[in-house]
Protein backbone atom coordinates (compact mmCIF):
# COMPACT_ATOMS: atom_id res chain seq x y z
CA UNK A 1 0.00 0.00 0.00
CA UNK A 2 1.46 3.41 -1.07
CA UNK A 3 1.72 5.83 1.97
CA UNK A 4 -0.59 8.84 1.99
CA UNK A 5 1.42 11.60 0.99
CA UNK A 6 -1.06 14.34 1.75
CA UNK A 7 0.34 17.83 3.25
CA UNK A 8 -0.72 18.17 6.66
CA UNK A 9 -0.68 22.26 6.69
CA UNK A 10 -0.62 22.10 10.29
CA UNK A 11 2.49 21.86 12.32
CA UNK A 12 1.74 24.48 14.54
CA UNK A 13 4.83 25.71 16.17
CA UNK A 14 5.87 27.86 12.78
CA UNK A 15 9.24 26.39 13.13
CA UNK A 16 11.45 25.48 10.55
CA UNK A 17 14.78 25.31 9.46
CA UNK A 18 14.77 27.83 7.03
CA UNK A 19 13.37 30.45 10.01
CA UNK A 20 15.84 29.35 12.51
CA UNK A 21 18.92 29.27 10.71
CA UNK A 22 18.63 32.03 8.37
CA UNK A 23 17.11 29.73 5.61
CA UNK A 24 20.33 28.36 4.65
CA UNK A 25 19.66 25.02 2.07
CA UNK A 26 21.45 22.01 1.68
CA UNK A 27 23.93 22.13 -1.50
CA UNK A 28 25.47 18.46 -2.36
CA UNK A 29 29.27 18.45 -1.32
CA UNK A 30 29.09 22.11 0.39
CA UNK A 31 29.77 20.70 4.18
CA UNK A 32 29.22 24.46 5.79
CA UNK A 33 25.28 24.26 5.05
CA UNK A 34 22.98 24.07 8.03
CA UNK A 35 20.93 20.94 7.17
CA UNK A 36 22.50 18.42 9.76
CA UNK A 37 23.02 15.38 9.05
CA UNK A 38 20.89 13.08 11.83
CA UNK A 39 21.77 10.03 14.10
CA UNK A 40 19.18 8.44 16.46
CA UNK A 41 21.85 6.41 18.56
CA UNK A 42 19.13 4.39 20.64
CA UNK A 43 20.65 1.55 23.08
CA UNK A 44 18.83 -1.48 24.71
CA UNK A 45 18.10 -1.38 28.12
CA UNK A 46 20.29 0.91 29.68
CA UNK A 47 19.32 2.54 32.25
CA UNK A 48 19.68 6.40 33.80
CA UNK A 49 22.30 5.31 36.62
CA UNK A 50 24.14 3.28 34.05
CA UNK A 51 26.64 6.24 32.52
CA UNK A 52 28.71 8.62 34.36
CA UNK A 53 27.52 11.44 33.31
CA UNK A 54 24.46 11.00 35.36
CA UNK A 55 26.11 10.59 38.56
CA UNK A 56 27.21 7.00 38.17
CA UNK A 57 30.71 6.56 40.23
CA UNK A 58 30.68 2.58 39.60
CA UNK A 59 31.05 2.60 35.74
CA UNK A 60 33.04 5.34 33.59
CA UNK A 61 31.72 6.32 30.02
CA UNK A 62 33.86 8.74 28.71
CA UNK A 63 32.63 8.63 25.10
CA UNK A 64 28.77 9.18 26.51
CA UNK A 65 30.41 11.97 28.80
CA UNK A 66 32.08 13.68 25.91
CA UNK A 67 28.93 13.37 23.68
CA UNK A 68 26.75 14.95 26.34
CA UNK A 69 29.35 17.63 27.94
CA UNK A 70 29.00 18.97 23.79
CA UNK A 71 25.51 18.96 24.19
CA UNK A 72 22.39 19.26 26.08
CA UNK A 73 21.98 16.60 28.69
CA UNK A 74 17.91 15.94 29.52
CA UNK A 75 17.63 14.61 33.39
CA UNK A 76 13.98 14.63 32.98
CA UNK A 77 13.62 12.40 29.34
CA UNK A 78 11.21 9.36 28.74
CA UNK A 79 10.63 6.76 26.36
CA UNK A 80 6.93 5.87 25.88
CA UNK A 81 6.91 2.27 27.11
CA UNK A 82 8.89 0.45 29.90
CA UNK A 83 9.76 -2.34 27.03
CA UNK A 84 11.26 -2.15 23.70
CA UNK A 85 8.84 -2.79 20.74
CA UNK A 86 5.87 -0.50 22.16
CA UNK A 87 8.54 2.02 23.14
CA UNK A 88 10.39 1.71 19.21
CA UNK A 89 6.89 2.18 17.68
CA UNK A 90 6.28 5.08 19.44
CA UNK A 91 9.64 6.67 18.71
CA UNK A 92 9.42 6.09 15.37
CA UNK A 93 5.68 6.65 14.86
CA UNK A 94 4.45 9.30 16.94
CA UNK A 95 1.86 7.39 17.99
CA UNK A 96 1.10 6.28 21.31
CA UNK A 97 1.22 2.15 21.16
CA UNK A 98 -1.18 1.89 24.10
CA UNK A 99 -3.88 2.80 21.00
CA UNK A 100 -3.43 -0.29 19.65
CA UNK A 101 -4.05 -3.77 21.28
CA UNK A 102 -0.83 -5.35 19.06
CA UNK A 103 2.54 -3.48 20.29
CA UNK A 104 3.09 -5.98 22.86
CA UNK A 105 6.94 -7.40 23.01
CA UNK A 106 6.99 -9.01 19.15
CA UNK A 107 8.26 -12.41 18.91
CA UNK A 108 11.46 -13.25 16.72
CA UNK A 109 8.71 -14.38 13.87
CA UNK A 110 5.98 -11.25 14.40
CA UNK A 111 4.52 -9.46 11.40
CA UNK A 112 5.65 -5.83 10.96
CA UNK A 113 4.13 -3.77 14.06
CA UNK A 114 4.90 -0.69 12.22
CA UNK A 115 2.73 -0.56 8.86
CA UNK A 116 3.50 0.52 5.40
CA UNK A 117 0.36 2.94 5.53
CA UNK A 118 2.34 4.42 8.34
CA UNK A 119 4.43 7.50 8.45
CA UNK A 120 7.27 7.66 10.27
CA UNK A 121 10.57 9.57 11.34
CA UNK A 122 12.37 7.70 8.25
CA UNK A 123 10.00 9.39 5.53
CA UNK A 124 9.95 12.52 6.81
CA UNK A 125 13.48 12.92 6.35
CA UNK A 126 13.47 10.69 2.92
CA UNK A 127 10.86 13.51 2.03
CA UNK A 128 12.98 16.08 2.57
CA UNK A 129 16.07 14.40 0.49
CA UNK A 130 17.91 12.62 2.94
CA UNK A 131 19.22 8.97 2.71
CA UNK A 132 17.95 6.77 5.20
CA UNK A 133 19.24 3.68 7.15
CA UNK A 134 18.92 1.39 9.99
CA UNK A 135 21.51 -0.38 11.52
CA UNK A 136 21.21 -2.62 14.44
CA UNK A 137 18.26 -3.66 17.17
CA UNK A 138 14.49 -3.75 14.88
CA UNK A 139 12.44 -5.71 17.26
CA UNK A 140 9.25 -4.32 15.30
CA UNK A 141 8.62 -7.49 12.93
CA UNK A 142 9.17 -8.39 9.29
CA UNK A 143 6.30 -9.30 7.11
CA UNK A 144 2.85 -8.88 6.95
CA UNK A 145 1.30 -11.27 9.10
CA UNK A 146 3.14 -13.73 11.84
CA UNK A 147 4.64 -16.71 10.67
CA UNK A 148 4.76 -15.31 7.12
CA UNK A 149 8.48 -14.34 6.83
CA UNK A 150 10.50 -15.98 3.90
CA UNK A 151 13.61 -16.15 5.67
CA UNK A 152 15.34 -18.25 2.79
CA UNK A 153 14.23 -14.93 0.03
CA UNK A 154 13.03 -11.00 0.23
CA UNK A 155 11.15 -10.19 3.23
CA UNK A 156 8.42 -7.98 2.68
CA UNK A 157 7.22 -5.62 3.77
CA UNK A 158 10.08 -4.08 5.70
CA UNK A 159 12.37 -1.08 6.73
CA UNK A 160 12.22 0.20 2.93
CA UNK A 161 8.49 0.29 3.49
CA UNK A 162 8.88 2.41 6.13
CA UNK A 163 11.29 5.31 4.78
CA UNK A 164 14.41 3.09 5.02
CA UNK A 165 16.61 3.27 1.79
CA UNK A 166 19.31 0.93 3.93
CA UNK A 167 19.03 -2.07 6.69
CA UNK A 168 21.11 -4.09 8.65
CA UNK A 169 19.04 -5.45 11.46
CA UNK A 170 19.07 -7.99 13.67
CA UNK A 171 15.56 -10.08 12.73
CA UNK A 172 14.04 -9.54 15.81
CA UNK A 173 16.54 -9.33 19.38
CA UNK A 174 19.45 -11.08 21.00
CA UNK A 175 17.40 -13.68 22.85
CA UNK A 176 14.94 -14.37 20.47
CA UNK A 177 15.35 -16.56 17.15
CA UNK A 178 16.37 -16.16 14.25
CA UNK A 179 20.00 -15.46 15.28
CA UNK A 180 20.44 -13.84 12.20
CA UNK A 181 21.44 -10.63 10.22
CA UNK A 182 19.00 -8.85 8.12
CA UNK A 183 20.25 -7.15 4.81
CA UNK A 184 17.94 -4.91 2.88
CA UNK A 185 15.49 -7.42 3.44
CA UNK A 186 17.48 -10.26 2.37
CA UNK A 187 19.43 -12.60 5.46
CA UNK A 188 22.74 -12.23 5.15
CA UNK A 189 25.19 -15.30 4.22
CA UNK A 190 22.72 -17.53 3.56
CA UNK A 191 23.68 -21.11 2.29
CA UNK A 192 20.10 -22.08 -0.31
CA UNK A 193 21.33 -25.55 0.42
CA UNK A 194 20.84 -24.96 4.42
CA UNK A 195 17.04 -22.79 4.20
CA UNK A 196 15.87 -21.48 7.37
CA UNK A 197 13.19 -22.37 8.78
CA UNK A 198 11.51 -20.63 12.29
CA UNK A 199 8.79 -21.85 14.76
CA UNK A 200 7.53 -20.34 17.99
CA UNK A 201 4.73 -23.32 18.56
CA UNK A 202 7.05 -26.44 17.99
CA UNK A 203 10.51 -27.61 17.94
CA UNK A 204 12.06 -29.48 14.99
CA UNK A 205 12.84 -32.82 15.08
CA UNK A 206 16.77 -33.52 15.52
CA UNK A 207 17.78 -29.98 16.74
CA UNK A 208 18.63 -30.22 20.51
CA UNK A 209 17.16 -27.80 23.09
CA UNK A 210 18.42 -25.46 26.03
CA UNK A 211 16.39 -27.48 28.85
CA UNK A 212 16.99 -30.84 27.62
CA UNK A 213 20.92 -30.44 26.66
CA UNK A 214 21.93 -28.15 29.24
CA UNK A 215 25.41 -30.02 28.58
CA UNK A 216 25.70 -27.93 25.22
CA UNK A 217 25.34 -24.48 26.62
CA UNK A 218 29.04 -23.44 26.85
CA UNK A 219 28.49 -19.80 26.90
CA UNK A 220 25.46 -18.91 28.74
CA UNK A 221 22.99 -20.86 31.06
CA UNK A 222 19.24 -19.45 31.44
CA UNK A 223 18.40 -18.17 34.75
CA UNK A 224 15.24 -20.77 36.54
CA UNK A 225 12.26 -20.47 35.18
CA UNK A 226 12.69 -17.13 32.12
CA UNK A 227 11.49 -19.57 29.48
CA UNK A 228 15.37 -19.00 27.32
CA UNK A 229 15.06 -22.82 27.19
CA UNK A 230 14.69 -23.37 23.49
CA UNK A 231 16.47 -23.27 20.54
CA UNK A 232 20.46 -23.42 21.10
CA UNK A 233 23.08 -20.96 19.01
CA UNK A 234 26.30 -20.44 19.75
CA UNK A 235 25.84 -22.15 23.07
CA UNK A 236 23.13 -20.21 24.12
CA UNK A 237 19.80 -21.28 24.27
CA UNK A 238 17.41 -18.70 23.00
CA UNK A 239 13.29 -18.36 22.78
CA UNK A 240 11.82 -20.16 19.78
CA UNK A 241 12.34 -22.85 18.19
CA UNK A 242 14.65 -22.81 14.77
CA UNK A 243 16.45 -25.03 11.86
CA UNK A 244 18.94 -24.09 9.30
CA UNK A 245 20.83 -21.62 8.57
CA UNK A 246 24.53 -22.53 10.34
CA UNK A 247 26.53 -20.05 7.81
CA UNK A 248 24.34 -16.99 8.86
CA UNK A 249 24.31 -17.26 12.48
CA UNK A 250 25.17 -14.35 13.93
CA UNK A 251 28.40 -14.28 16.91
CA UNK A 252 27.64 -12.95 19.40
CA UNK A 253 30.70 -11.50 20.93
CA UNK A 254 30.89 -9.74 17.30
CA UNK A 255 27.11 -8.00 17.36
CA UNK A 256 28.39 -4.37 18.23
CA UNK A 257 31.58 -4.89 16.14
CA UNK A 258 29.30 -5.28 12.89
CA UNK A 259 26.74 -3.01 14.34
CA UNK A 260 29.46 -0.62 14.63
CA UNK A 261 30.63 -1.21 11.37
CA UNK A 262 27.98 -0.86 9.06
CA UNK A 263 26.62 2.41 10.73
CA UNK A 264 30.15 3.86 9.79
CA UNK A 265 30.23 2.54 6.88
CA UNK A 266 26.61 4.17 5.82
CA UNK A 267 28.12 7.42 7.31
CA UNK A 268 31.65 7.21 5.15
CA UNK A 269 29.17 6.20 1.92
CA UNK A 270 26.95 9.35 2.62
CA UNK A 271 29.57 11.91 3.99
CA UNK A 272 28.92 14.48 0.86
CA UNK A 273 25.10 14.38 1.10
CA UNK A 274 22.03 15.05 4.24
CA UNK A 275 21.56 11.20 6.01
CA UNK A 276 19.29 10.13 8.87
CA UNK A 277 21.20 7.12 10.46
CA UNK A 278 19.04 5.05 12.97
CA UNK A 279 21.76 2.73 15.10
CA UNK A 280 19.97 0.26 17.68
CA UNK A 281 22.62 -0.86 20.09
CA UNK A 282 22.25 -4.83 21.34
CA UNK A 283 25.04 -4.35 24.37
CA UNK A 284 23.20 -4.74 27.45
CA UNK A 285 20.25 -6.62 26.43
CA UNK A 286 20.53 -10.44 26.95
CA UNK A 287 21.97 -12.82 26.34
CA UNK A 288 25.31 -10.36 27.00
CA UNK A 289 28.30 -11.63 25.35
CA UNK A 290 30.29 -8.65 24.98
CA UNK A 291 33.66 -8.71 23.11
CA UNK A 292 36.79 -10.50 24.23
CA UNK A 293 38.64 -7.48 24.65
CA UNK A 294 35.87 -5.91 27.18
CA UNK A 295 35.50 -8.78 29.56
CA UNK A 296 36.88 -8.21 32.59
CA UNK A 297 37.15 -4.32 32.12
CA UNK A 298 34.58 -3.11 33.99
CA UNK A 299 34.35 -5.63 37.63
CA UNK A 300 30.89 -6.28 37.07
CA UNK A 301 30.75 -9.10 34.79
CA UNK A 302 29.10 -8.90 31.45
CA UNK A 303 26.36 -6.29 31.46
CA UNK A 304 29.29 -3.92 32.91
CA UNK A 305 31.67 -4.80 30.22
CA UNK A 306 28.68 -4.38 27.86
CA UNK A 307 28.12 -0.82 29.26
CA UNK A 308 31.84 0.05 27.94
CA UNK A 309 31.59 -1.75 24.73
CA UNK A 310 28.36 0.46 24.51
CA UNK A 311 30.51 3.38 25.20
CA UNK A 312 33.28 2.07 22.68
CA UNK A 313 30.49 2.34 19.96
CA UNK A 314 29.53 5.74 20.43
CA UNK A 315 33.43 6.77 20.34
CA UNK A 316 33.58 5.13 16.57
CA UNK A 317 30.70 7.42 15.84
CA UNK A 318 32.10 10.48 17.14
CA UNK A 319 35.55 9.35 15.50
CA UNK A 320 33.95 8.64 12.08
CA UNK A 321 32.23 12.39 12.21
CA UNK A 322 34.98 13.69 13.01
CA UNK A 323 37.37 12.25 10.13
CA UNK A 324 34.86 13.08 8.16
CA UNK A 325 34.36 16.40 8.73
CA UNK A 326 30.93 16.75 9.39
CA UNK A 327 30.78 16.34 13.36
CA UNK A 328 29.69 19.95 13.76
CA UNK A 329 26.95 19.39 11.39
CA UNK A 330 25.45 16.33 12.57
CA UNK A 331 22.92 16.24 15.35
CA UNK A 332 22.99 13.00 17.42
CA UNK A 333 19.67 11.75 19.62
CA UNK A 334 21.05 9.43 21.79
CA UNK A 335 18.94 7.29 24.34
CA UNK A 336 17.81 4.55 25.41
CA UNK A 337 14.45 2.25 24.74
CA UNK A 338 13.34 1.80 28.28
CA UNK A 339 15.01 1.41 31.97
CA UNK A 340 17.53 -1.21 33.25
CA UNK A 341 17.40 -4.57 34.19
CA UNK A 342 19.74 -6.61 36.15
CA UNK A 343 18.86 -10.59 35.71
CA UNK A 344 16.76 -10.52 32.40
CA UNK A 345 17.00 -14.31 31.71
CA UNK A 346 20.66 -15.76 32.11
CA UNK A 347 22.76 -16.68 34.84
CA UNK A 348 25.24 -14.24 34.60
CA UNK A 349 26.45 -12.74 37.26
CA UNK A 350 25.25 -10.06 36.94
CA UNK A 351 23.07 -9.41 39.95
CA UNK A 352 26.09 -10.90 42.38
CA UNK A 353 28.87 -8.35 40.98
CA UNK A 354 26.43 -5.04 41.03
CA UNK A 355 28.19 -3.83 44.09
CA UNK A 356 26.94 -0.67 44.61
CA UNK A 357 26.15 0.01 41.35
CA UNK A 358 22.50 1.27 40.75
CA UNK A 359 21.63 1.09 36.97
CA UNK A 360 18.09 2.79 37.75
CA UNK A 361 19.94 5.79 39.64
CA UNK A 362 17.96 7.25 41.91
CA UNK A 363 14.48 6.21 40.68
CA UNK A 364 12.73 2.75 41.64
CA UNK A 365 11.55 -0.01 39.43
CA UNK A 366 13.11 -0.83 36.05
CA UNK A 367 12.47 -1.91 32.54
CA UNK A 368 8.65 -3.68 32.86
CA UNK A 369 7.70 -1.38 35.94
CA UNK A 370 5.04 1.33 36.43
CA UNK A 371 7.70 3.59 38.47
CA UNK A 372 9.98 6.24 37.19
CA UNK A 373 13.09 4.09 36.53
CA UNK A 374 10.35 2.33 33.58
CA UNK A 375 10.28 5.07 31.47
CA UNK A 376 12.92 7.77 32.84
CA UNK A 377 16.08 7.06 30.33
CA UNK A 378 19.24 8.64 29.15
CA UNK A 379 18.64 11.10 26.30
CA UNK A 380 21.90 13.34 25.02
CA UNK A 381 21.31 15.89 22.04
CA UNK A 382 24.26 16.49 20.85
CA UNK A 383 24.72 19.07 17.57
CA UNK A 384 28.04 21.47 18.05
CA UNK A 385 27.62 23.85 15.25
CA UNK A 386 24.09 24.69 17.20
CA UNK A 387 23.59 23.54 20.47
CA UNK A 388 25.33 24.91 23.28
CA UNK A 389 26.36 22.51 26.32
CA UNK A 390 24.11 22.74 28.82
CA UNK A 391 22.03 20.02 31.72
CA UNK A 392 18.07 20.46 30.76
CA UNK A 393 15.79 19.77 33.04
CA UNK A 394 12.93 20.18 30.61
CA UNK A 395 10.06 16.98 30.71
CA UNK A 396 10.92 15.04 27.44
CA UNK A 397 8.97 12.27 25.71
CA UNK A 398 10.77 9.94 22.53
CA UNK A 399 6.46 10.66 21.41
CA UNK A 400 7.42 13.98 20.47
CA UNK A 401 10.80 13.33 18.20
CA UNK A 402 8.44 12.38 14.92
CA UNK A 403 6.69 15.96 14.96
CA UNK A 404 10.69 17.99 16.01
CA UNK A 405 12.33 16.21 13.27
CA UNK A 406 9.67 17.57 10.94
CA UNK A 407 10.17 20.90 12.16
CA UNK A 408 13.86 20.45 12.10
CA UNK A 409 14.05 19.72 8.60
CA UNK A 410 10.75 21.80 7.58
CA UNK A 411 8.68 18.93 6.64
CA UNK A 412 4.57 18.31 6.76
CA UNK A 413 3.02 14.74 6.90
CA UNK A 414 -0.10 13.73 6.56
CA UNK A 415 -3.26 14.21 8.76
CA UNK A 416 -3.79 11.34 11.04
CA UNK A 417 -0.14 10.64 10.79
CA UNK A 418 2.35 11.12 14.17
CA UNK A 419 -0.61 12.60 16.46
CA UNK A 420 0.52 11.83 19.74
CA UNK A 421 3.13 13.76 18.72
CA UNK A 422 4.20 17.71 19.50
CA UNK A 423 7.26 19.63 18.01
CA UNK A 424 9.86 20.32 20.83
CA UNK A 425 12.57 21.52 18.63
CA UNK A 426 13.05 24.67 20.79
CA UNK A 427 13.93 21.91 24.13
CA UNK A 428 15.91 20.03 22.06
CA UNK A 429 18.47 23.00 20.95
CA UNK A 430 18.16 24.20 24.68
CA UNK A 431 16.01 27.26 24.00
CA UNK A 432 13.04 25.85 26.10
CA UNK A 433 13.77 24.72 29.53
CA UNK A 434 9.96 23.80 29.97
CA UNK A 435 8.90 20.91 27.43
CA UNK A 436 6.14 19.04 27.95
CA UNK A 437 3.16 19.76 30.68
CA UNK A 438 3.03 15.99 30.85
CA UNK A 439 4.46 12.63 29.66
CA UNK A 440 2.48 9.32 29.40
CA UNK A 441 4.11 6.61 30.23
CA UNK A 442 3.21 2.78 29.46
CA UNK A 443 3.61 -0.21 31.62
CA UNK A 444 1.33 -2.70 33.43
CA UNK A 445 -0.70 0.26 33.46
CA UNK A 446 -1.21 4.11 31.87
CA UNK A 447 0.78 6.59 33.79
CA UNK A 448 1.03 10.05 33.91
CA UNK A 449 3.90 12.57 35.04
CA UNK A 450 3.90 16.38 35.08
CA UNK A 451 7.54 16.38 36.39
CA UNK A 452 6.51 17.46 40.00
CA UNK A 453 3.65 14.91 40.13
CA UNK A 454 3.52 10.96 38.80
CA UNK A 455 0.16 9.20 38.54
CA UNK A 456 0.12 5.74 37.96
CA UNK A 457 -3.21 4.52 37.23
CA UNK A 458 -5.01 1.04 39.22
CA UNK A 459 -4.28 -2.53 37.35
CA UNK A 460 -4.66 -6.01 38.56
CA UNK A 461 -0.91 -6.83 37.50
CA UNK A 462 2.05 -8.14 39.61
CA UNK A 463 3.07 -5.67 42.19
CA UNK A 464 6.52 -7.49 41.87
CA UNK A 465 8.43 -10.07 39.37
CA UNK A 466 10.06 -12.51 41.09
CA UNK A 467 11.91 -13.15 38.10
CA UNK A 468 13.87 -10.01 37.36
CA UNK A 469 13.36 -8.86 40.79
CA UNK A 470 11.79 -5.37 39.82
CA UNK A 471 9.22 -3.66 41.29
CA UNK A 472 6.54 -3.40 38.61
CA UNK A 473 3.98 -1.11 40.55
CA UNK A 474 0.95 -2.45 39.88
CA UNK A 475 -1.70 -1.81 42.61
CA UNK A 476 -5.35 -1.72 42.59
CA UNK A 477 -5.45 1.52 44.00
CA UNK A 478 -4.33 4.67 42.93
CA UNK A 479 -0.97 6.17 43.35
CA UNK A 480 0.18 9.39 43.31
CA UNK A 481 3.81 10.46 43.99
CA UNK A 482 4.62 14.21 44.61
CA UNK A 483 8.23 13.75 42.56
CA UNK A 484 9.63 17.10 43.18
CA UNK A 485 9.91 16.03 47.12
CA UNK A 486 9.94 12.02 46.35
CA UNK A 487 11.99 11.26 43.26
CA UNK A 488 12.09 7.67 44.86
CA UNK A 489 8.18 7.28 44.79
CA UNK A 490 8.23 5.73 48.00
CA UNK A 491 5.14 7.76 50.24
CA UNK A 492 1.62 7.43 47.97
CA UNK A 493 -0.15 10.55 48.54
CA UNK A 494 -3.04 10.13 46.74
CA UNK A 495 -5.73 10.04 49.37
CA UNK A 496 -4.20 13.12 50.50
CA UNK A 497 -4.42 15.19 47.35
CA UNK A 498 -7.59 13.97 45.34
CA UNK A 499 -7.97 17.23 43.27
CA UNK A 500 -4.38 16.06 41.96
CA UNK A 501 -5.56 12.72 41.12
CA UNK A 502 -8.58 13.78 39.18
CA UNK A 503 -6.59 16.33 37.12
CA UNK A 504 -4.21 13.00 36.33
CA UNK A 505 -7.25 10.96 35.73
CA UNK A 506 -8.74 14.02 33.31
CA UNK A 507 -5.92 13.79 31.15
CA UNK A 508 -5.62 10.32 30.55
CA UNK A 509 -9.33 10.40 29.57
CA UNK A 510 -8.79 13.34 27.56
CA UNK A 511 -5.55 11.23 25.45
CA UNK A 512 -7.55 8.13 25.25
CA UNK A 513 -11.13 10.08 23.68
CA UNK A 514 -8.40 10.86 20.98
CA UNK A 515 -9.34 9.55 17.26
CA UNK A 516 -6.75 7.31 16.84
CA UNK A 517 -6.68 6.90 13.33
CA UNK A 518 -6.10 3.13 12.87
C-alpha cells in the first residue's frame, strides 16, 4: 500500500529550518550548510544510573560523557513504554502504542508492528532528500502477518516500506530466534542448500534444546524459570524454536563490532550528502556476550563490560564524524528504549557483581515497571555547530521526536499521521527549559507525570516479578507520587491530594477520547 502523501498544513509551532537558521539550504558536497546530518543512537536497556555522566561513580563512560558535555543533557527524558517494541513504535511513529491492542513485546517471527500505511521519522526525512538507514536492534517485525516471513528470500514488507533506503538489522533481538542478520530485506550469508526455517509453537525434530541439553550451553545458562530454554546458538539457548541456517548465524561476541561497522560505513558512503542514520545498540540486552577485549574491564561481569563496549560504539561514531568532517553538522539523539534490568534471563552474574552500582539511579523499578526508573532514560542531544552545552531539566517524551524532526528539517506529513506527537525543537536546541506539561508513560498500566507529580493509574498486574526482581507497581489503587519532594516514589499521597488525582485521571481520559486513526 502506497503511503498517503497528503500535506498536513498544520504543524503548529511555525518552526522550521529555514526560520531558525537564516534559511540556509542544503547544497550536495558544500559541508558548511545548516541541514544536519541526523543520528538516532538508541541503546537497549540501559538505564539512567548506568553512565557517568548522570552521577554514576561505579562505571566510567567517557565517550557518553564527551557526547553529552557537547551537548544538552535531559535529566527529565522518557521513552513511551517500559519495554522495547511498544517504546520503538512510538519513537518512530508518533503514535502512542497503548492505541493499539498489538505493540506488545513481538516475537522473533511477528509481522511488521509498524505498517506501510504508516508515516514515520524515516520518511519525513526521505521527504525532505535525505538517505535513510537502519543499523542494528528492529524488534518491530518483518512481514505482513506472523509466521509469514521468507527467511530463505526477500522479506516484505520491511524497513524500505517504512522510509528506510538501507538495513542491517538484527531479525528480531538477542534472545529471540532467528540469530540472524537482516540485509535490505534479504538474510545475510545464507547457504540455499541450508534454508531457514523458524517456529515459535514447535521444535524441529533432531535440533537439541536449552532445557533438555543443558550439557551444550558453553556460553550462557538461562536463569530458573525465564522460558530462554529453546532453541540453542552459539551455546546459548534462546526463545523459539529454529532449523537451518549454520553459515548466517550471527556471533555474538561480534554484534556491536558489525553493528558498529555498518553504521560507519553508511556514514563514510553518505559523507557528501544530508543522512538520517538510525543505530539500535544490542550491548546490554541479553543474552550479554560482549567482546573479548571488554570482559573483565569493567568488575561487574558482562552487562558492565557491555556498558563500555556500549561506550566504545559511540566513540567510533564520534571518530567517524569527526574524520569526516561533518561532526559539527550532525545532530545526534542518543537514548535509550526503556530502563535497566539486572537478571533478564541468564545466569550471569550479573546481579552478584552489582556492588553498589544502581543502573536505575535514583528512581525505583526498572524496565517492565510502572515507576519512574520504567520510562525515565538517558537522552543526550548532541549538535556542536548549534547547540550549546548545557544540563536540561525540561520533561521530554521519545512521542514527540516524529513531529521535532519535521520541524527540524521543515517537513509536513499527513493528517492522522504522528498525532501523539508535539514539536519540541526549541527543548531540544536548549532554547526551552519547559517541554512538555506531561508525559504518558506505558507499563502494566497508563501513567502520567507532570515532572513534580507521577500518577500511575489502578491494574490487577504483579506488584513485583520474582523473576527479574523489579518492582513493577501495579496496585489496585491509585498512586500518586509528589516527585519534586519524592523522586524515589516511596510515600503514595493520593488520598491526601484527590484534586491532583482527578486532574491525572482528566488527562488520561482526555488522550484516550483521541481519534486514533487506525
Amino acid at each position: 500500500m502506497n503511503k498517503n502523501k497528503t500535506l498536513w498544513l498544520g504543524l503548529g509551532m511555525g518552526i522550521s529550518i529555514a526560520n531558525a537558521f537564516g534559511g540556509n539550504t542544503y547544497k550536495k558536497g558544500d559541508k558548511t550548510n545548516l541541514r544536519p546530518n541526523v543520528i538516532f543512537l538508541v541503546a537497549d536497556d540501559i538505564g539512567f544510573g548506568d553512565l557517568s555522566c548522570n552521577g554514576s561513580k561505579t562505571i566510567h563512560t567517557p565517550n557518553v560523557d564527551k557526547l553529552a558535555n557537547m551537548g544538552i543533557r535531559f535529566t527529565d527524558a522518557h521513552a513511551v513504554a517500559a519495554t522495547s517494541t511498544p517504546s520503538r513504535y512510538s519513537l518512530f511513529t508518533g503514535h502512542y502504542a497503548w492505541r493499539r491492542n498489538d505493540t506488545g513485546v513481538a516475537a522473533g517471527n511477528a509481522g511488521m508492528v509498524i505498517r506501510p500505511d504508516q508515516h514515520t521519522v524515516a520518511d519525513i526525512f526521505k521527504n525532505a532528500g535525505y538517505k535513510t538507514g537502519a543499523v542494528g536492534k528492529w524488534h518491530l517485525g518483518l512481514s505482513n502477518e506472523t509466521g509469514s516471513q521468507n527467511w530463505n528470500g526477500f522479506i516484505t514488507p520491511g524497513p524500505q516500506d517504512l522510509g528506510f533506503d538501507y538495513s542491517y538489522i538484527m531479525a528480531a533481538t538477542g534472545d529471540r530466534v532467528p540469530c540472524v542478520w537482516v540485509e535490505n530485506q534479504r538474510v545475510v550469508n545464507l547457504d540455499s542448500n541450508d534454508p531457514i526455517e523458524v517456529s515459535y509453537h514447535q521444535p524441529f525434530e533432531g535440533e537439541p534444546l536449552g532445557k533438555d541439553h543443558p550439557e551444550l550451553l558453553y556460553k550462557l545458562k538461562p536463569s530458573p524459570n525465564h522460558g530462554h530454554a529453546d532453541a540453542i546458538v552459539n551455546g546459548i539457548s534462546r526463545i523459539g524454536f529454529m532449523k537451518g541456517g549454520k553459515d548466517a548465524l550471527w556471533i555474538d561476541e561480534n554484534i556491536a563490532d558489525s553493528i558498529t561497522h555498518k553504521a560507519i560505513r553508511f556514514i563514510e558512503n553518505h559523507n557528501n550528502a544530508p543522512f538520517f542514520l538510525y543505530i539500535g545498540t544490542n550491548d546490554v540486552h541479553v543474552p550479554r556476550c560482549p567482546h573479548p577485549r571488554f570482559i573483565g574491564k569493567s568488575g561487574m561481569g558482562p552487562r558492565g563490560d557491555a556498558l563500555l563496549q556500549f561506550d566504545w560504539t559511540v566513540g567510533e561514531i564520534l571518530k567517524t564524524l569527526n574524520d569526516m568532517g561533518i561532526a559539527d553538522n550532525t545532530l545526534i539523539v542518543m537514548t535509550s528504549d526503556n530502563g535497566p534490568v539486572v537478571d533478564d534471563g541468564y545466569a550471569d552474574q550479573a546481579v552478584e557483581l552489582l556492588g553498589k552500582h544502581k543502573p536505575w539511579g535514583p528512581f525505583r523499578g526498572g524496565k517492565y515497571s510502572n515507576f519512574e526508573a520504567g520510562t525515565r532514560v538517558p537522552m543526550i542531544v548532541n549538535w556542536p555547530s548549534q547547540v550549546k552545552p548545557s544540563v536540561s531539566n525540561a520533561l521530554m517524551s521519545h512521542i514527540d521526536i516524529f513531529a521535532t524532526m519535521a520541524a527540524l528539517v521543515n517537513q509536513d506529513y499527513p493528517q492522522g499521521q504522528g498525532m501523539d506527537s508535539v514539536n519540541h525543537l526549541d527543548a531540544f536546541l536548549g532554547k526551552d527549559k519547559k517541554g512538555r506539561d506531561y508525559v504518558i508513560e506505558q507499563a502494566g498500566s497508563l501513567c502520567v507525570s507532570t515532572g513534580d507529580w507521577k500518577y500511575i493509574s489502578p491494574s490487577k498486574g504483579a506488584f513485583y516479578s520474582k523473576l527479574t526482581n523489579t518492582e513493577l507497581g501495579n496496585n489496585t489503587e491509585d498512586q500518586l507520587y509528589y516527585l519534586a519532594d519524592d523522586i524515589g516514589e516511596k510515600v503514595n499521597v493520593s488520598s491526601k491530594n484527590p484534586e491532583i488525582v482527578m486532574k491525572m485521571k482528566l488527562i488520561l481520559e482526555k488522550e484516550k477520547n483521541k481519534d486514533s486513526h487506525k
